[in-house]
Structures are given as structure tokens and as C-alpha cells.
PDB file of N, CA and C in Angstrom:
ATOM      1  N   UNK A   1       0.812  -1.190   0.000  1.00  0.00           N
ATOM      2  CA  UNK A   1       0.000   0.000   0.000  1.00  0.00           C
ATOM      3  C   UNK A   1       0.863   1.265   0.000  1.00  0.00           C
ATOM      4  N   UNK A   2       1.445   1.266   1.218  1.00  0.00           N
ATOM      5  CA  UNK A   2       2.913   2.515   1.185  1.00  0.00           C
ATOM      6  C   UNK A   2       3.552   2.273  -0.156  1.00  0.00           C
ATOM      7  N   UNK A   3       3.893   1.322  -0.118  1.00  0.00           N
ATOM      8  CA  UNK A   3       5.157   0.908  -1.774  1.00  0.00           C
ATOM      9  C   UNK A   3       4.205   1.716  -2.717  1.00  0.00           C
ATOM     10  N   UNK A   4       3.026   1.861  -2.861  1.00  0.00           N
ATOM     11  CA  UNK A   4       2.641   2.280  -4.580  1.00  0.00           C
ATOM     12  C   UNK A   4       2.516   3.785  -4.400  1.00  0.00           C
ATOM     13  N   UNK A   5       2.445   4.584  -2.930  1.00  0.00           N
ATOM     14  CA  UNK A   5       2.257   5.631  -2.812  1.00  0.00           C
ATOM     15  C   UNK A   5       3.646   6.708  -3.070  1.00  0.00           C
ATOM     16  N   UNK A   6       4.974   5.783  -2.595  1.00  0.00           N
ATOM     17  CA  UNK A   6       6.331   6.385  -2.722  1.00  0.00           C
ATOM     18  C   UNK A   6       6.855   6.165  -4.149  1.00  0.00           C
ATOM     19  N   UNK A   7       7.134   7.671  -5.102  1.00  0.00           N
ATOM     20  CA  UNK A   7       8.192   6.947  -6.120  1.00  0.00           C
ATOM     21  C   UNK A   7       9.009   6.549  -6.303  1.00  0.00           C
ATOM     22  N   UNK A   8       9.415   5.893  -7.705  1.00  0.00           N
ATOM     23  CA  UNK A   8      10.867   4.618  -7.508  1.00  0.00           C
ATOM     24  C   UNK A   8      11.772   5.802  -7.750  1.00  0.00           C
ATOM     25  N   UNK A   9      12.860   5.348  -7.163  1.00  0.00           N
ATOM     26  CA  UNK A   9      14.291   6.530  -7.195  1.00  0.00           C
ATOM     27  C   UNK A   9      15.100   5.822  -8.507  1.00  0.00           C
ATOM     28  N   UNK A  10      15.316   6.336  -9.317  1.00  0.00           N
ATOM     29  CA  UNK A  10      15.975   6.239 -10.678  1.00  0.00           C
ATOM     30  C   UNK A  10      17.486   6.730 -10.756  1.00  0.00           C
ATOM     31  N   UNK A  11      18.631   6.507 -10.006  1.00  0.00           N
ATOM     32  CA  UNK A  11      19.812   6.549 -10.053  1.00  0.00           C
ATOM     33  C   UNK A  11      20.827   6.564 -11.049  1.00  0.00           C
ATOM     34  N   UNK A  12      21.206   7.720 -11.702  1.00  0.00           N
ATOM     35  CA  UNK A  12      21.853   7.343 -13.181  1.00  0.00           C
ATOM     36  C   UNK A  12      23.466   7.520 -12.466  1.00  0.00           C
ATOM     37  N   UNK A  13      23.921   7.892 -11.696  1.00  0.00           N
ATOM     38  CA  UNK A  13      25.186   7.786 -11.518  1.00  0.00           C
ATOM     39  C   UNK A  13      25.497   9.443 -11.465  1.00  0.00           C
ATOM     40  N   UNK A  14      24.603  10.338 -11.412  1.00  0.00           N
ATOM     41  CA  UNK A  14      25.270  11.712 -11.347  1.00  0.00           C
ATOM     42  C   UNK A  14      24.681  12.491 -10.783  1.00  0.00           C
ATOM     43  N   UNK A  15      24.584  13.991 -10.554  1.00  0.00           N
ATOM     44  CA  UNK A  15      23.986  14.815  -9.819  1.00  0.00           C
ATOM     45  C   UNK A  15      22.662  15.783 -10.447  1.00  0.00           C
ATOM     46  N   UNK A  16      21.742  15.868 -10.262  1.00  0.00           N
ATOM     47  CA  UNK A  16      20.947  16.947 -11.148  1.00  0.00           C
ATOM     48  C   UNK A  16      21.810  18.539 -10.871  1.00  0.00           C
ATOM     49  N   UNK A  17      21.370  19.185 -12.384  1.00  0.00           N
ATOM     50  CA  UNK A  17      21.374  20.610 -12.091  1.00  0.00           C
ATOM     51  C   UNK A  17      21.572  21.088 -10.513  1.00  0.00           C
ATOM     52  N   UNK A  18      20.094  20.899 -10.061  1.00  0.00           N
ATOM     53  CA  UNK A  18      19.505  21.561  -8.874  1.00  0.00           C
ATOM     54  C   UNK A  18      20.827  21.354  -7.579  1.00  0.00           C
ATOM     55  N   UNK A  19      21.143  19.808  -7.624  1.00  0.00           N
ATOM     56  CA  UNK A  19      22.068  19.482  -6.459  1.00  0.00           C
ATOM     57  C   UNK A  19      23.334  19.931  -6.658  1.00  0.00           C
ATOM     58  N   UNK A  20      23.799  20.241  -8.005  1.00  0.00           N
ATOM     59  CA  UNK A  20      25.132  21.070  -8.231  1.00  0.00           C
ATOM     60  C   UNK A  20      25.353  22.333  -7.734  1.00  0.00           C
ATOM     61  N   UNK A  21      23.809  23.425  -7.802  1.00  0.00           N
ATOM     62  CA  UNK A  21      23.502  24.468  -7.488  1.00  0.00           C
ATOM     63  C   UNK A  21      23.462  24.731  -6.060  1.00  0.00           C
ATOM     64  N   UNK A  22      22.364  23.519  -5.293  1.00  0.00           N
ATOM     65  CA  UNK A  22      22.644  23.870  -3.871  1.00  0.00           C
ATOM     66  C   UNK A  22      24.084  23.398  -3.397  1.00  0.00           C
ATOM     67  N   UNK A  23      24.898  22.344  -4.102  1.00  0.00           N
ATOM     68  CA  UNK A  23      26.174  22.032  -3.257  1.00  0.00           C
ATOM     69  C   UNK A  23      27.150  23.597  -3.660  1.00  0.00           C
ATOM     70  N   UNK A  24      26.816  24.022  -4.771  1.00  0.00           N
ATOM     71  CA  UNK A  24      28.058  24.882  -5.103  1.00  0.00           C
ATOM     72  C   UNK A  24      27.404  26.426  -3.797  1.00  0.00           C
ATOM     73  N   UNK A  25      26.366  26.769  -4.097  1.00  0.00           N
ATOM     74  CA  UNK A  25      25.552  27.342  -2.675  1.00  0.00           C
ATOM     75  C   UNK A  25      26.652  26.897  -1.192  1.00  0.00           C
ATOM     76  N   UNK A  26      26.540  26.084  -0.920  1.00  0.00           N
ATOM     77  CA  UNK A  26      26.520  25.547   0.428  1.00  0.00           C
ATOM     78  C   UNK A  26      28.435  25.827   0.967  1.00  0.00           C
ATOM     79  N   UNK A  27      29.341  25.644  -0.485  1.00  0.00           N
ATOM     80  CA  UNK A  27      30.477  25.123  -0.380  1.00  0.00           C
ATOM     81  C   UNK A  27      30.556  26.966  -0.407  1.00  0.00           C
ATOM     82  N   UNK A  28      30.178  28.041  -1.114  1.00  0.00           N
ATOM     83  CA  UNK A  28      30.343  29.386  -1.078  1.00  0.00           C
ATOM     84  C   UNK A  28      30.225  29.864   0.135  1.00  0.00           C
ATOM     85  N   UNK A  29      29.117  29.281   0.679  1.00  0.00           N
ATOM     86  CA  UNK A  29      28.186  29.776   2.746  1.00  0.00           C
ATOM     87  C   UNK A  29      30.030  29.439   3.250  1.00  0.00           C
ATOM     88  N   UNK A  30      29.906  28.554   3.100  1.00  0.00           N
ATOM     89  CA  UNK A  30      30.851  27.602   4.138  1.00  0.00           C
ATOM     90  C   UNK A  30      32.181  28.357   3.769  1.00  0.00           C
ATOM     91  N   UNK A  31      32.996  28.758   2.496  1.00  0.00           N
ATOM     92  CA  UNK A  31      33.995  29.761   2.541  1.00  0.00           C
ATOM     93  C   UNK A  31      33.530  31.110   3.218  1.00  0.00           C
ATOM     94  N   UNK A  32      32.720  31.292   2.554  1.00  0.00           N
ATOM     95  CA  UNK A  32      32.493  32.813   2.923  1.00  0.00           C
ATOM     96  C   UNK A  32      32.288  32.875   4.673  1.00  0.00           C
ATOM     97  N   UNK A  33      31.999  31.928   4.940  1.00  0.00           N
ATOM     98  CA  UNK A  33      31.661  32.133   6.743  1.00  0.00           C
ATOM     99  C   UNK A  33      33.605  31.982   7.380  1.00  0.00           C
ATOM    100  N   UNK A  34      33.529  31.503   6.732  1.00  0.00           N
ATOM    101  CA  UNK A  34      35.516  31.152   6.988  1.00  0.00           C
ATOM    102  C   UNK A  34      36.540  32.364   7.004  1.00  0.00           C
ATOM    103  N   UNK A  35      36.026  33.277   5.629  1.00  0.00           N
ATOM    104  CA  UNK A  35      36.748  34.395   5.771  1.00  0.00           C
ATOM    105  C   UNK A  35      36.377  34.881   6.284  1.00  0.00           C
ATOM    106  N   UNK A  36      34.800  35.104   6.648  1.00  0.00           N
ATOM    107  CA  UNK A  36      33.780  36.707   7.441  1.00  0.00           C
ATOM    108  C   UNK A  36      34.818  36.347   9.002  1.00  0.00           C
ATOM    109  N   UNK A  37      34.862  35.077   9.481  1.00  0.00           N
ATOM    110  CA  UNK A  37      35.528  34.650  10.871  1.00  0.00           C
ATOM    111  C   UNK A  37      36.739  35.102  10.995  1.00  0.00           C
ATOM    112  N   UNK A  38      37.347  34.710  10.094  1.00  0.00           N
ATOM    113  CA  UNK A  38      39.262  35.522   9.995  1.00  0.00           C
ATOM    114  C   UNK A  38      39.426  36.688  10.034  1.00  0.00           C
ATOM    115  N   UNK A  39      38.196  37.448   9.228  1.00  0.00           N
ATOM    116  CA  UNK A  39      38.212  38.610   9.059  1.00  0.00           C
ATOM    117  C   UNK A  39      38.267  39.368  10.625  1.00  0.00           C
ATOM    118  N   UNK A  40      36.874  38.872  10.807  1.00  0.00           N
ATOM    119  CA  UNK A  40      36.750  39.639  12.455  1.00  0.00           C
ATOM    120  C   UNK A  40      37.891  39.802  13.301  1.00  0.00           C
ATOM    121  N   UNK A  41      38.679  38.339  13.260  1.00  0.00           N
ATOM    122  CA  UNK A  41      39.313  38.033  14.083  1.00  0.00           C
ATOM    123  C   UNK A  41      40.618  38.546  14.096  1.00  0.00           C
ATOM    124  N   UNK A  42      41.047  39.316  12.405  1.00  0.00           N
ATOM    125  CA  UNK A  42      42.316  39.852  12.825  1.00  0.00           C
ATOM    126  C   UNK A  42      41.566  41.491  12.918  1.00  0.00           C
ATOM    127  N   UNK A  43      40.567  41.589  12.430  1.00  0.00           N
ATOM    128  CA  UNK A  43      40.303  43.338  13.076  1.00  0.00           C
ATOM    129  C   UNK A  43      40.124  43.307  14.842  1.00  0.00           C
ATOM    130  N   UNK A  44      39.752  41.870  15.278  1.00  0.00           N
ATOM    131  CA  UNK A  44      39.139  42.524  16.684  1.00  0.00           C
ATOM    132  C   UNK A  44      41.082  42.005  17.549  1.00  0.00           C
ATOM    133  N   UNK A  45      41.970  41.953  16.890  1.00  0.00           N
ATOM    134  CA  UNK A  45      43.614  41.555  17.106  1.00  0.00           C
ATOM    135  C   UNK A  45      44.242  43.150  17.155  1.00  0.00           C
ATOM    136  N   UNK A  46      43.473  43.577  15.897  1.00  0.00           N
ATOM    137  CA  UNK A  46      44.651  44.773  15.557  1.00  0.00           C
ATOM    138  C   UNK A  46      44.035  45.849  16.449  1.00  0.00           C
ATOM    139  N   UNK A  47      42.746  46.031  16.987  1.00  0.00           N
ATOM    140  CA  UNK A  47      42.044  46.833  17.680  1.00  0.00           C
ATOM    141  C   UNK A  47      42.796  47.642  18.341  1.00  0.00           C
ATOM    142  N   UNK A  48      43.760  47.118  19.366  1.00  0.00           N
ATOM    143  CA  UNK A  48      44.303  47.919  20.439  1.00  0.00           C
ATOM    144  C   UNK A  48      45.740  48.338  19.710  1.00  0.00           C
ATOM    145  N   UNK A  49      46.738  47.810  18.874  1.00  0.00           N
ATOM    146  CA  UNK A  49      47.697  47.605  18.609  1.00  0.00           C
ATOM    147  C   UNK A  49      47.807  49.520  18.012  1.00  0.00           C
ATOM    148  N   UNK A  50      49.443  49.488  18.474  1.00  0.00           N
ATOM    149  CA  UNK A  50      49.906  50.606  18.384  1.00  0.00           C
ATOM    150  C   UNK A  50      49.961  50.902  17.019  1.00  0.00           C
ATOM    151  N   UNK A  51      50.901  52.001  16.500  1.00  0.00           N
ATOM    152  CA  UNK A  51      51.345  51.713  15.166  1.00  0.00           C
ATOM    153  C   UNK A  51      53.227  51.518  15.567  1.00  0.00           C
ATOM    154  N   UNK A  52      53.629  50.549  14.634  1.00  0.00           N
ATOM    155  CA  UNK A  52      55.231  49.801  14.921  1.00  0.00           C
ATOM    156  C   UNK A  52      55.788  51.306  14.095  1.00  0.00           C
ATOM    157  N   UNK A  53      57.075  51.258  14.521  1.00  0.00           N
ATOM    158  CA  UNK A  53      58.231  52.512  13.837  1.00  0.00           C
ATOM    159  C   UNK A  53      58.971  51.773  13.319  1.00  0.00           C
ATOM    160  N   UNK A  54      59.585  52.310  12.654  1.00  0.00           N
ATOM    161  CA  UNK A  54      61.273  51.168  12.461  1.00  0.00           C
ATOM    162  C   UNK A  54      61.604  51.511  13.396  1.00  0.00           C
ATOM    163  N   UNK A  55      62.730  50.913  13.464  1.00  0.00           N
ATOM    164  CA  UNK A  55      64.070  51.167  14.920  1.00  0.00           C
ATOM    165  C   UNK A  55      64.920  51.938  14.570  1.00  0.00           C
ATOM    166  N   UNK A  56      65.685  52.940  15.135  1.00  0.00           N
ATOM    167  CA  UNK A  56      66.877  54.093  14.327  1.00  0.00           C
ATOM    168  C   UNK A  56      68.023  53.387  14.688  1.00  0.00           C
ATOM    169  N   UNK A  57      68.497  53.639  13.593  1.00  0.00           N
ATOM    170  CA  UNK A  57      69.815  53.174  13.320  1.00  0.00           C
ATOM    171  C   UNK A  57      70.883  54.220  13.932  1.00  0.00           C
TER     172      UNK A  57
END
């Protein structure tokens, strides 16, 4: 009864359009959250930091 209500999954060995789109989506989130994090993290580093001189010779 369930069996005739679910369709058969047809497996050709590759990805549709759609799943290329959300993986290439997902893999962009996932860089982009990587740099937005680094990012913060060397502005909230340099926050207090002086400015360096050279040293006199």
C-alpha cells in the first residue's frame, strides 16, 4: 500500500542541475563564513595595537 504511494528513485550515476547548485551554494556559505571569521578576528587583534616605527639606526 505505502510501496505504490512512494516513487521509484531512478539513479543514473550523477547529480541533477539543482544538487550542483545547492552544493556549489553551500560550499560558497561555508567559505564565505571562513573568511567573514578571519576577518573579524584579525580586526578585533589589531584593535588595540599601536602603530610599529622602524628602529633608528
Amino acid at each position: 500500500m505505502i510501496s505504490s504511494m512512494i516513487a521509484e528513485i531512478i539513479y543514473d550515476g550523477e547529480l541533477s542541475t539543482t544538487a550542483y547548485i545547492i552544493l556549489a551554494l553551500m560550499f560558497l556559505l561555508i567559505i564565505g563564513g571562513l573568511f567573514w571569521c578571519f576577518y573579524r578576528a584579525i580586526v578585533a587583534a589589531n584593535k588595540g595595537a599601536r602603530k610599529q616605527h622602524p628602529d633608528e639606526i
